[in-house]
Structures are given as structure tokens and as C-alpha cells.
Protein backbone atom coordinates (compact mmCIF):
# COMPACT_ATOMS: atom_id res chain seq x y z
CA UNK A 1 -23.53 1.21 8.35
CA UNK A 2 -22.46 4.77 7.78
CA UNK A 3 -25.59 7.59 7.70
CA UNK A 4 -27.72 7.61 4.47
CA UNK A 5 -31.04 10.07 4.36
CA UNK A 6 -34.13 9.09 3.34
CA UNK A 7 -36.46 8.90 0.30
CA UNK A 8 -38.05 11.73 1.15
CA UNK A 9 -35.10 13.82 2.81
CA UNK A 10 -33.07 13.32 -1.21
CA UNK A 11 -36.06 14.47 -2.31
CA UNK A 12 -36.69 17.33 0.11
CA UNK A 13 -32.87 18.59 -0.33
CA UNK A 14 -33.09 18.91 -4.21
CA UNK A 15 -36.58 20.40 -4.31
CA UNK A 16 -34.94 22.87 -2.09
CA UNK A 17 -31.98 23.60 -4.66
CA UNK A 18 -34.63 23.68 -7.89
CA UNK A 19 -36.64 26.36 -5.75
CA UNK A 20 -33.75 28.45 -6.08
CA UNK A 21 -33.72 28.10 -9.50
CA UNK A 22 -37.36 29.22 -10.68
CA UNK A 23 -36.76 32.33 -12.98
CA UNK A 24 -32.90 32.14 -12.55
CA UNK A 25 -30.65 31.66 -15.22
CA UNK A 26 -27.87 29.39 -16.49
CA UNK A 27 -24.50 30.52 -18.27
CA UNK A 28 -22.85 27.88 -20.81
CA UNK A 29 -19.12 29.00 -20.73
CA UNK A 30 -16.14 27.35 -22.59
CA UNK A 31 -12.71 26.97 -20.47
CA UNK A 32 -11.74 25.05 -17.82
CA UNK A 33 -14.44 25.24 -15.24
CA UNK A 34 -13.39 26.25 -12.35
CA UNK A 35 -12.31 24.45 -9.12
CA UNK A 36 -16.29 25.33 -7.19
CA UNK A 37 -19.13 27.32 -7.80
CA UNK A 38 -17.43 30.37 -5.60
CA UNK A 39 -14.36 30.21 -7.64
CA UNK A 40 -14.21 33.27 -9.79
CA UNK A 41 -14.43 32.30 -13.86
CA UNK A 42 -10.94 32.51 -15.28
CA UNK A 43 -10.14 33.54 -18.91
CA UNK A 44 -13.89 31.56 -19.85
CA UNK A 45 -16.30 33.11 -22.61
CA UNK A 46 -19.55 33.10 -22.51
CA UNK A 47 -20.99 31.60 -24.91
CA UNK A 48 -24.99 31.48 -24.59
CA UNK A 49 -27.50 32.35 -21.49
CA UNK A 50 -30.67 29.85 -20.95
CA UNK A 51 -33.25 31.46 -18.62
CA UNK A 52 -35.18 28.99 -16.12
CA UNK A 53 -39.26 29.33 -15.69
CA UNK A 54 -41.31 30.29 -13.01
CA UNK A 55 -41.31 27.15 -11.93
CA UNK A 56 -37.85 25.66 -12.98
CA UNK A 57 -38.10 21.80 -12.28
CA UNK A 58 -40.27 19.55 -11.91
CA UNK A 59 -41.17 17.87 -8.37
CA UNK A 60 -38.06 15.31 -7.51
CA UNK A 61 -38.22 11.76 -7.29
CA UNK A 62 -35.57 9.67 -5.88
CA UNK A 63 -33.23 12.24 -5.73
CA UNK A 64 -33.81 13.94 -9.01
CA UNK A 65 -35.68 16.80 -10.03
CA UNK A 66 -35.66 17.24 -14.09
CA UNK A 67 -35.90 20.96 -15.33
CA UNK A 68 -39.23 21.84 -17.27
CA UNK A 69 -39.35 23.05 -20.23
CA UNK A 70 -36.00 25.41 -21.07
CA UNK A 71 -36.62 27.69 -24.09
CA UNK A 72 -34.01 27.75 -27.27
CA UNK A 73 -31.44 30.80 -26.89
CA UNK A 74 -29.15 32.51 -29.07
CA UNK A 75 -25.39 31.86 -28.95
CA UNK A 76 -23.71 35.11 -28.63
CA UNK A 77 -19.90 33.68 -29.00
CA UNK A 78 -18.30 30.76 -30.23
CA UNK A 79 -16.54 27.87 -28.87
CA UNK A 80 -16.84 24.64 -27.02
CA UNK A 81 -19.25 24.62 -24.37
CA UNK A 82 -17.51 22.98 -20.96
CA UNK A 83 -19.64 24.14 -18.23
CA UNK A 84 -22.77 26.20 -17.16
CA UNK A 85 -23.20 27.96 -13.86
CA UNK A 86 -26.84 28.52 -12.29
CA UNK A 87 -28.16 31.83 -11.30
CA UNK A 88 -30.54 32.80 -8.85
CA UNK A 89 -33.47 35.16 -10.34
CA UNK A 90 -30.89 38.23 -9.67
CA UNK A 91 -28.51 36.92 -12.62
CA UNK A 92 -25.50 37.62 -9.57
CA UNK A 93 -26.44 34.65 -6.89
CA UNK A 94 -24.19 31.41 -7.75
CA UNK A 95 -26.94 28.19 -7.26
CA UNK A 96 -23.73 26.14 -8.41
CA UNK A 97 -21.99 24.87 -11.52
CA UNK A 98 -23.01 21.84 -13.78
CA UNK A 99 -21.01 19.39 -16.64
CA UNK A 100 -21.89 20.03 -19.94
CA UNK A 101 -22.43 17.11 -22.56
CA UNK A 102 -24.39 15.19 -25.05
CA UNK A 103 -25.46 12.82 -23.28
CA UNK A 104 -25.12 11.26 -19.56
CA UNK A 105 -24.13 14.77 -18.35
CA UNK A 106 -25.74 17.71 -15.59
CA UNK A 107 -27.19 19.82 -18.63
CA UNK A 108 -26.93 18.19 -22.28
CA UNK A 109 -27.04 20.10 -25.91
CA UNK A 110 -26.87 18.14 -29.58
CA UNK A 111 -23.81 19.71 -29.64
CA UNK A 112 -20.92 21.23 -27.69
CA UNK A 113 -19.50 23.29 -30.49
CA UNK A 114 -21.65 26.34 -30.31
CA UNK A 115 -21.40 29.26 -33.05
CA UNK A 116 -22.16 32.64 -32.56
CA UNK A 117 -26.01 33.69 -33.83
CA UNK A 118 -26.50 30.35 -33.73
CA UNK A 119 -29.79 28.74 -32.40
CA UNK A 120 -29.03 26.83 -28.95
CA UNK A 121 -31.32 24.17 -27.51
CA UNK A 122 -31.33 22.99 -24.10
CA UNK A 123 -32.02 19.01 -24.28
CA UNK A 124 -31.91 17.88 -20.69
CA UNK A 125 -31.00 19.15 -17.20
CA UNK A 126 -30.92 17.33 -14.08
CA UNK A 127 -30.19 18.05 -10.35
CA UNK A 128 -28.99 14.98 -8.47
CA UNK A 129 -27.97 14.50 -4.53
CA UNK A 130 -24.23 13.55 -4.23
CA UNK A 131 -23.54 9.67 -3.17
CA UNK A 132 -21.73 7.09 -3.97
CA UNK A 133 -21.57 6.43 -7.65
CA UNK A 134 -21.50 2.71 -9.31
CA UNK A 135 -20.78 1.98 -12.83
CA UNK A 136 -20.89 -0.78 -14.70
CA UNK A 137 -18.78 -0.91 -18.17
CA UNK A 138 -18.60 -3.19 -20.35
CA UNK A 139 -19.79 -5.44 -22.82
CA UNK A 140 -22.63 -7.51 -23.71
CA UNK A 141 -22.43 -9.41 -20.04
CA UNK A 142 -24.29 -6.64 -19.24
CA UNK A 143 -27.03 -5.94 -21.38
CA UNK A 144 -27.53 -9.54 -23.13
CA UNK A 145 -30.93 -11.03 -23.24
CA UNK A 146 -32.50 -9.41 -20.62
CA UNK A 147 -29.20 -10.18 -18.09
CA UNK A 148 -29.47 -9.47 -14.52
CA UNK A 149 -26.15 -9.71 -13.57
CA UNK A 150 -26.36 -5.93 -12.55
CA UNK A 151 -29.73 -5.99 -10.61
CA UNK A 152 -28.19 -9.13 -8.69
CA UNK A 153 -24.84 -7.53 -7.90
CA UNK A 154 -26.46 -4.54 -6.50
CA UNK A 155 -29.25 -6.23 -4.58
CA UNK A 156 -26.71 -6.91 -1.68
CA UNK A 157 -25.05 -3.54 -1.87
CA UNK A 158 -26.32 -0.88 0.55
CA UNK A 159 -24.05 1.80 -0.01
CA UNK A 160 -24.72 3.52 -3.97
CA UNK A 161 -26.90 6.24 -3.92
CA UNK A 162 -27.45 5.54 -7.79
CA UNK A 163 -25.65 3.02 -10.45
CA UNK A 164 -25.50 3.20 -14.17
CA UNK A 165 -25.59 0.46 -16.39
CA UNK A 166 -23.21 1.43 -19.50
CA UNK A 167 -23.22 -1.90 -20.90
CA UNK A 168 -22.80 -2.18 -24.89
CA UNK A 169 -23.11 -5.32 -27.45
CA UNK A 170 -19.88 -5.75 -29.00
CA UNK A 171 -17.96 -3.34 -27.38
CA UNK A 172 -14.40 -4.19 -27.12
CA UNK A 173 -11.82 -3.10 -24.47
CA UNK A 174 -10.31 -0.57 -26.36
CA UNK A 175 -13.62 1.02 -27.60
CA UNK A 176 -14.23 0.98 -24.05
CA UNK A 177 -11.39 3.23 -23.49
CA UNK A 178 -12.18 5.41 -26.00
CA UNK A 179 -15.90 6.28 -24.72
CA UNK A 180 -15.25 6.59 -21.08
CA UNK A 181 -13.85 10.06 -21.14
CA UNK A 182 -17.52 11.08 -22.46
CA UNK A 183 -19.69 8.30 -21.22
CA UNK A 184 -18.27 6.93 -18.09
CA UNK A 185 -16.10 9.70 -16.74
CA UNK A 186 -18.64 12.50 -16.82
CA UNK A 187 -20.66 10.44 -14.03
CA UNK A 188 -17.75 10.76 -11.61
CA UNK A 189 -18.24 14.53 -11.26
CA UNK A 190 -21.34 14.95 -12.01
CA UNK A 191 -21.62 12.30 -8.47
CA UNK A 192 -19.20 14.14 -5.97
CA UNK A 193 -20.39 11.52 -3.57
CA UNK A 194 -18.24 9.87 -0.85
CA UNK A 195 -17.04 7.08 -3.13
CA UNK A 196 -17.06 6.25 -6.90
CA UNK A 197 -16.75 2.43 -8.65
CA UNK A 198 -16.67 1.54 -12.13
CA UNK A 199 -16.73 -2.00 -12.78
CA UNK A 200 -14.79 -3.16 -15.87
CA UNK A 201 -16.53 -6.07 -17.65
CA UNK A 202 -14.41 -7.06 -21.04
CA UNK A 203 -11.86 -8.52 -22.40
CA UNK A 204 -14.00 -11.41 -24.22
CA UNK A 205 -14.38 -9.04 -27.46
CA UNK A 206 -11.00 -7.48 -27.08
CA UNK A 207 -9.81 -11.18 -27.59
CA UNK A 208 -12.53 -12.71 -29.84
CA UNK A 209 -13.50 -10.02 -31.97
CA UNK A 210 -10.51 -7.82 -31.93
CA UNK A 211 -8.16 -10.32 -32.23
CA UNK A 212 -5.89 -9.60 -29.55
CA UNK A 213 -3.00 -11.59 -28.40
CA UNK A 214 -2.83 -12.37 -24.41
CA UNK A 215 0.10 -9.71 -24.22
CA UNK A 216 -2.29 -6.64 -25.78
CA UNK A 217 -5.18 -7.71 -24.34
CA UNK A 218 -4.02 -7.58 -20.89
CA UNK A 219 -2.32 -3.97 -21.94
CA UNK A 220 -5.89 -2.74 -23.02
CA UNK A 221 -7.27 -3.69 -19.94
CA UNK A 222 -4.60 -2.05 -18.10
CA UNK A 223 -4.66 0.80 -19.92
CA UNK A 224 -8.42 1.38 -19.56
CA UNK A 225 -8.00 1.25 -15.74
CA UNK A 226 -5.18 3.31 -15.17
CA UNK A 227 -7.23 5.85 -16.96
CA UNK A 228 -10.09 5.52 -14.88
CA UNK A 229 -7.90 5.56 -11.78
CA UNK A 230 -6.31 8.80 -13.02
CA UNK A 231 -9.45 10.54 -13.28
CA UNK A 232 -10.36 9.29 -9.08
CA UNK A 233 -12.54 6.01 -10.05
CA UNK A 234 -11.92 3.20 -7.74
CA UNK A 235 -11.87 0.08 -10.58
CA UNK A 236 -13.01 -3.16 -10.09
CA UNK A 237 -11.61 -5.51 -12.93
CA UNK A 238 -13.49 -9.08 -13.80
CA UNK A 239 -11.38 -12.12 -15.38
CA UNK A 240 -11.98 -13.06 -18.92
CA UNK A 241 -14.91 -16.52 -19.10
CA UNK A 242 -14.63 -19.60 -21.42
CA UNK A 243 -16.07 -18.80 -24.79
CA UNK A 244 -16.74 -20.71 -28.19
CA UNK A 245 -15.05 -18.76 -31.04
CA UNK A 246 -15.27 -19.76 -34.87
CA UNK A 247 -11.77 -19.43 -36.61
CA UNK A 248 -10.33 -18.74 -32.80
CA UNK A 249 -9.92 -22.89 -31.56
CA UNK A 250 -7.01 -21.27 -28.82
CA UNK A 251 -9.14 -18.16 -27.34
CA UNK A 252 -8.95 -20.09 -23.91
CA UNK A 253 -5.58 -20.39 -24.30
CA UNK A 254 -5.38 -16.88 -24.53
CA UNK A 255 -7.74 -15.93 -22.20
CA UNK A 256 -6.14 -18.50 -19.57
CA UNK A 257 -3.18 -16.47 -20.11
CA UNK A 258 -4.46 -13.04 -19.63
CA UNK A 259 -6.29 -13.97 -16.79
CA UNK A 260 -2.91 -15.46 -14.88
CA UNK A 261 -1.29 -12.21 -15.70
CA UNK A 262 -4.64 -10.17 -13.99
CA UNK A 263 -4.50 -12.49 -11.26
CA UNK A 264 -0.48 -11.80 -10.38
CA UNK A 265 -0.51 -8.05 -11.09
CA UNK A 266 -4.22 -6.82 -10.46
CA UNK A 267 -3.17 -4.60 -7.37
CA UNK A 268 -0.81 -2.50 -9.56
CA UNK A 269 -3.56 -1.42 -11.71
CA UNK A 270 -6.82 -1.88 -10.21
CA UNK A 271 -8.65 -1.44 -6.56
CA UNK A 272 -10.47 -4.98 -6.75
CA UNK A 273 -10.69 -8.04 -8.79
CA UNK A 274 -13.57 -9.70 -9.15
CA UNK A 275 -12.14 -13.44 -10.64
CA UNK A 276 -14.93 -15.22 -12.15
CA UNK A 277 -12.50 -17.73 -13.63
CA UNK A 278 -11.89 -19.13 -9.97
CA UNK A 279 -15.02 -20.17 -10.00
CA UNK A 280 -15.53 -24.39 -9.76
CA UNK A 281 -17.90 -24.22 -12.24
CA UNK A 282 -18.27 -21.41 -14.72
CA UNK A 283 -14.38 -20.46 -14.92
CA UNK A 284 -12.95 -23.46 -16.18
CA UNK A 285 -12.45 -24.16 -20.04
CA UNK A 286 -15.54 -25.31 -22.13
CA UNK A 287 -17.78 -24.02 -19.43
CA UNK A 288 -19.86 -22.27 -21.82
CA UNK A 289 -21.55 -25.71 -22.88
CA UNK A 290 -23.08 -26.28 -19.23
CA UNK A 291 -26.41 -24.85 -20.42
CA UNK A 292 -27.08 -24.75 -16.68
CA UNK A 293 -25.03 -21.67 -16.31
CA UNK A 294 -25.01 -19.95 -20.08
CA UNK A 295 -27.27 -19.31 -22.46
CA UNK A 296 -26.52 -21.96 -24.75
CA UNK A 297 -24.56 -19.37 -27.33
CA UNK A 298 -21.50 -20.44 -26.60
CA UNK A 299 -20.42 -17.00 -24.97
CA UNK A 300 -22.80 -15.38 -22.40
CA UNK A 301 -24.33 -16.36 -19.34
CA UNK A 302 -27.88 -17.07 -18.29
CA UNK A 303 -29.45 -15.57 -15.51
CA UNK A 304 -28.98 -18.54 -13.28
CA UNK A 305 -25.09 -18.05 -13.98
CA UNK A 306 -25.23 -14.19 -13.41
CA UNK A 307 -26.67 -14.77 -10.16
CA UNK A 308 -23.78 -17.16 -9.44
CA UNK A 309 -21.26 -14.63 -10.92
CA UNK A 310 -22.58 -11.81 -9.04
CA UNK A 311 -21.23 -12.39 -5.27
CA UNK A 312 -17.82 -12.02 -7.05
CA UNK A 313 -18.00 -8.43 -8.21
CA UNK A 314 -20.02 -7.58 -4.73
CA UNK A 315 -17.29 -9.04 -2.40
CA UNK A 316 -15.27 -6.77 -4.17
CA UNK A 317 -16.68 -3.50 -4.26
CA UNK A 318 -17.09 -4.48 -0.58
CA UNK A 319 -13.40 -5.19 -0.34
CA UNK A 320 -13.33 -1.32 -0.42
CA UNK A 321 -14.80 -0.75 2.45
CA UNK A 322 -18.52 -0.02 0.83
CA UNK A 323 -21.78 -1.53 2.38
């Protein structure tokens, strides 16, 4: 088991780094940010300057401290806002550099497109210890009914620091896609931690509800982890489950056939492959009317098959060499 610090020693090291903060200040800038905090800025504008209080953040907790209170400023140029970098009280000591988003980011706004003279709120900021990162995205798997398919795969991992649970009702592979350059890939370096997994859970709704043949929705799912891969995730992939379908009487026929093509060329695209439709039990056609193991929907799980899913996806993260 490699070294991992304590409660309190996560908690000690960010207090320490939010000390530094009290009265300092933090500069949104548009551009590219810059490769580290001691890199010079490069052709970036400033676009609005948010000073800390006395007392910057609040006292951490598991590895987080959350800034207090940050009052509204003044935009004094326009553009997109990409990055902020923290100031020491001096306004000329670098703390270090943060992401700038919406939403699941270092330091959010309601918007990224800032205009001079206009008013500038500060909605969250966070300071986090670097570890190793886990995401889960997905679909409703992940978020139906109360599942605990998440909670039970990372009850036998030792070796996140923190995971996020990005699970969405509906969503469909290529929505998926679409998101993760603002939802999912944000995470990755806002976490510069030893290792970063995102676990792909789809291709049900890609299928069912997008109507894809076995050809495109094996592309989307290809497509979706190449783009994680580019960006430095390691991807764990999950094979498609038996599912009822009105209007759709062949979906297994499809999904049998995507899932032979995952199960051939999964090491071209992908770091780990969690196959769920190996399983005796709940990967074989119809499966979804063993009320045992679903939910009796004719599509999702129950916890008693989540907890028999679950080993899958941890024996492969594991594959990788994590804990």
C-alpha cells in the first residue's frame, strides 16, 4: 500500500495554504492559463480582481477548506474568464492558480463571459489536497432509486483521495460526450493527484432511447473514451445489460452485438473493462425479469444486483495498479 496522510494531516496541509490566503487576492484572467503558478502570464487580460477576508476560508474538513464569504467586484475588461491566480496579502506573492467554471470547478461564477463595468460575483471557491481522482459517468445506473452501486464499488478501494458521482437520468452516450469537457474533465485538473479514473457507465440509452444501431453505438462509446484518454483520464468502460424496451423487441440483439465488439477491441480504446455481461446471472438476455437482481422496471438494477455488479468495475480500476 503506497503512503497516504491522514485525516488530520489533509486537513492540516490545506489550512496551511488558506492561511496564506487571508486578505490576499485572486485575479480572473482569460487565455490559456499557464503551464504552473510560477509560469509568467502570457498575452492573458485581466479581467476582474476578488479580494479574500481577514480570514479567507473556513476551517477544512476532509481535505477541503471552502472560502468565506467573497464580496461582488467590478469587471474591468471583457472576455472569457479561464483561470484565476491567488495572491498573498502583498498582491505580488503567487499562492497558486485555480480552474474557472460554473459549476464542479476550483472557483465558480454564473457566468464565464464577463463584460467590462459589469457586476462579478464569486459563487464558490474551494481548496482541495491532490490524490487520486475517481469518476463515475454515466447514466441512471448511477443515480436510480437510491442505487449504491457507487458506495459498493468504492468500499473496497483504498486508493481515491475523493470520487464524484456524475451520474444523470436519461443521459445518453453522446450527451455524455458533450458534458464531459465541462463536467467531467474539469475534475482531472482541478485533482493533479497521482492517478485519475473515470468510469463510463452507458450505452443502454444510447441504444434504447437514442436509437442507435450496434455499429454507432459502439462508435459513441469509443469516441467518448478516446476523448477522455486525450485529456490524461485512465477509462474504465462497462458492457451494455439486458433491458425491456417498448417498440425496441431486438435491443439485446443489439446490445449483444456491441458488447462482442467492446469485448474484442476494449484495449484499443480504453484502460479497463469492467464486463457485466459475463456475468452468470445478470448478463445474459431477459435478465432484467429476475426481480432478485433488478428492480422490477425492466431496465435497472436493485441494490442486491449493484452489489453483485460492483466487484467488476473494482477489479478493474485495480487492474491499474490502484489499491
Amino acid at each position: 500500500m503506497s503512503y497516504e496522510s491522514s485525516a488530520a494531516t489533509k486537513n492540516a496541509s490545506v489550512g496551511a495554504v488558506a492561511a496564506l490566503c487571508n486578505s490576499g487576492f485572486i485575479r480572473v484572467y482569460s487565455g490559456t492559463r499557464p503551464a504552473t503558478p510560477d509560469s509568467a502570464l502570457s498575452s492573458n487580460t485581466l479581467l476582474a480582481t476578488f479580494v479574500f477576508g481577514a480570514t479567507a476560508f473556513g476551517a477544512a474538513s476532509s481535505g477541503i477548506a471552502t472560502a468565506n464569504a467573497i464580496a461582488s467586484v467590478t469587471a474591468v475588461a471583457s472576455g472569457i474568464a479561464s483561470f484565476a491566480r491567488v495572491f498573498q496579502s502583498d498582491g505580488t506573492t503567487v499562492i497558486g492558480d485555480l480552474n474557472c467554471g460554473t459549476s464542479v470547478n476550483d472557483i465558480t461564477f454564473p457566468t464565464l463571459s464577463f463584460v467590462s463595468g459589469a457586476t462579478i460575483s464569486c459563487t464558490s471557491l474551494a481548496l482541495f489536497i491532490s490524490a487520486n481522482t475517481l469518476v463515475f459517468d454515466g447514466n441512471s445506473f448511477l443515480v436510480f432509486a437510491g442505487s449504491l452501486l457507487v458506495p459498493y464499488i468504492c468500499d473496497v478501494l483504498e486508493s481515491f483521495g475523493q470520487y464524484f458521482n456524475n451520474g444523470v437520468g436519461g443521459e445518453q452516450t453522446t450527451t455524455m460526450t458533450a458534458n464531459a469537457p465541462t463536467v467531467t474533465d474539469p475534475l482531472f485538473r482541478r485533482y493533479q493527484g497521482p492517478g485519475n479514473v473515470v468510469v463510463a457507465v452507458e450505452i443502454t440509452n444510447d441504444i434504447a432511447i437514442g436509437g442507435a444501431s450496434a455499429t454507432t453505438a459502439y462508435n459513441d462509446i469509443v469516441a467518448y473514451c478516446a476523448a477522455r484518454r486525450s485529456v490524461g483520464w485512465k477509462v474504465i468502460i462497462t458492457s451494455c445489460l439486458s433491458r425491456t424496451v417498448s417498440g425496441l423487441p431486438n435491443f439485446n440483439t443489439i446490445r449483444d452485438a456491441v458488447n462482442a465488439n467492446i469485448a474484442s477491441n476494449w484495449p484499443t480504446f480504453a484502460d479497463g473493462y469492467a464486463n457485466w455481461a459475463s456475468d452468470p446471472i445478470m448478463g445474459i438476455d431477459g435478465a432484467e425479469n429476475n426481480t432478485t437482481y433488478f428492480s422490477g422496471d425492466g431496465v435497472h438494477p436493485n441494490n442486491v444486483g449493484y452489489a453483485r455488479l460492483a466487484p467488476y468495475v473494482a477489479a478493474a480500476i485495480q487492474s491499474l495498479g490502484y489499491k
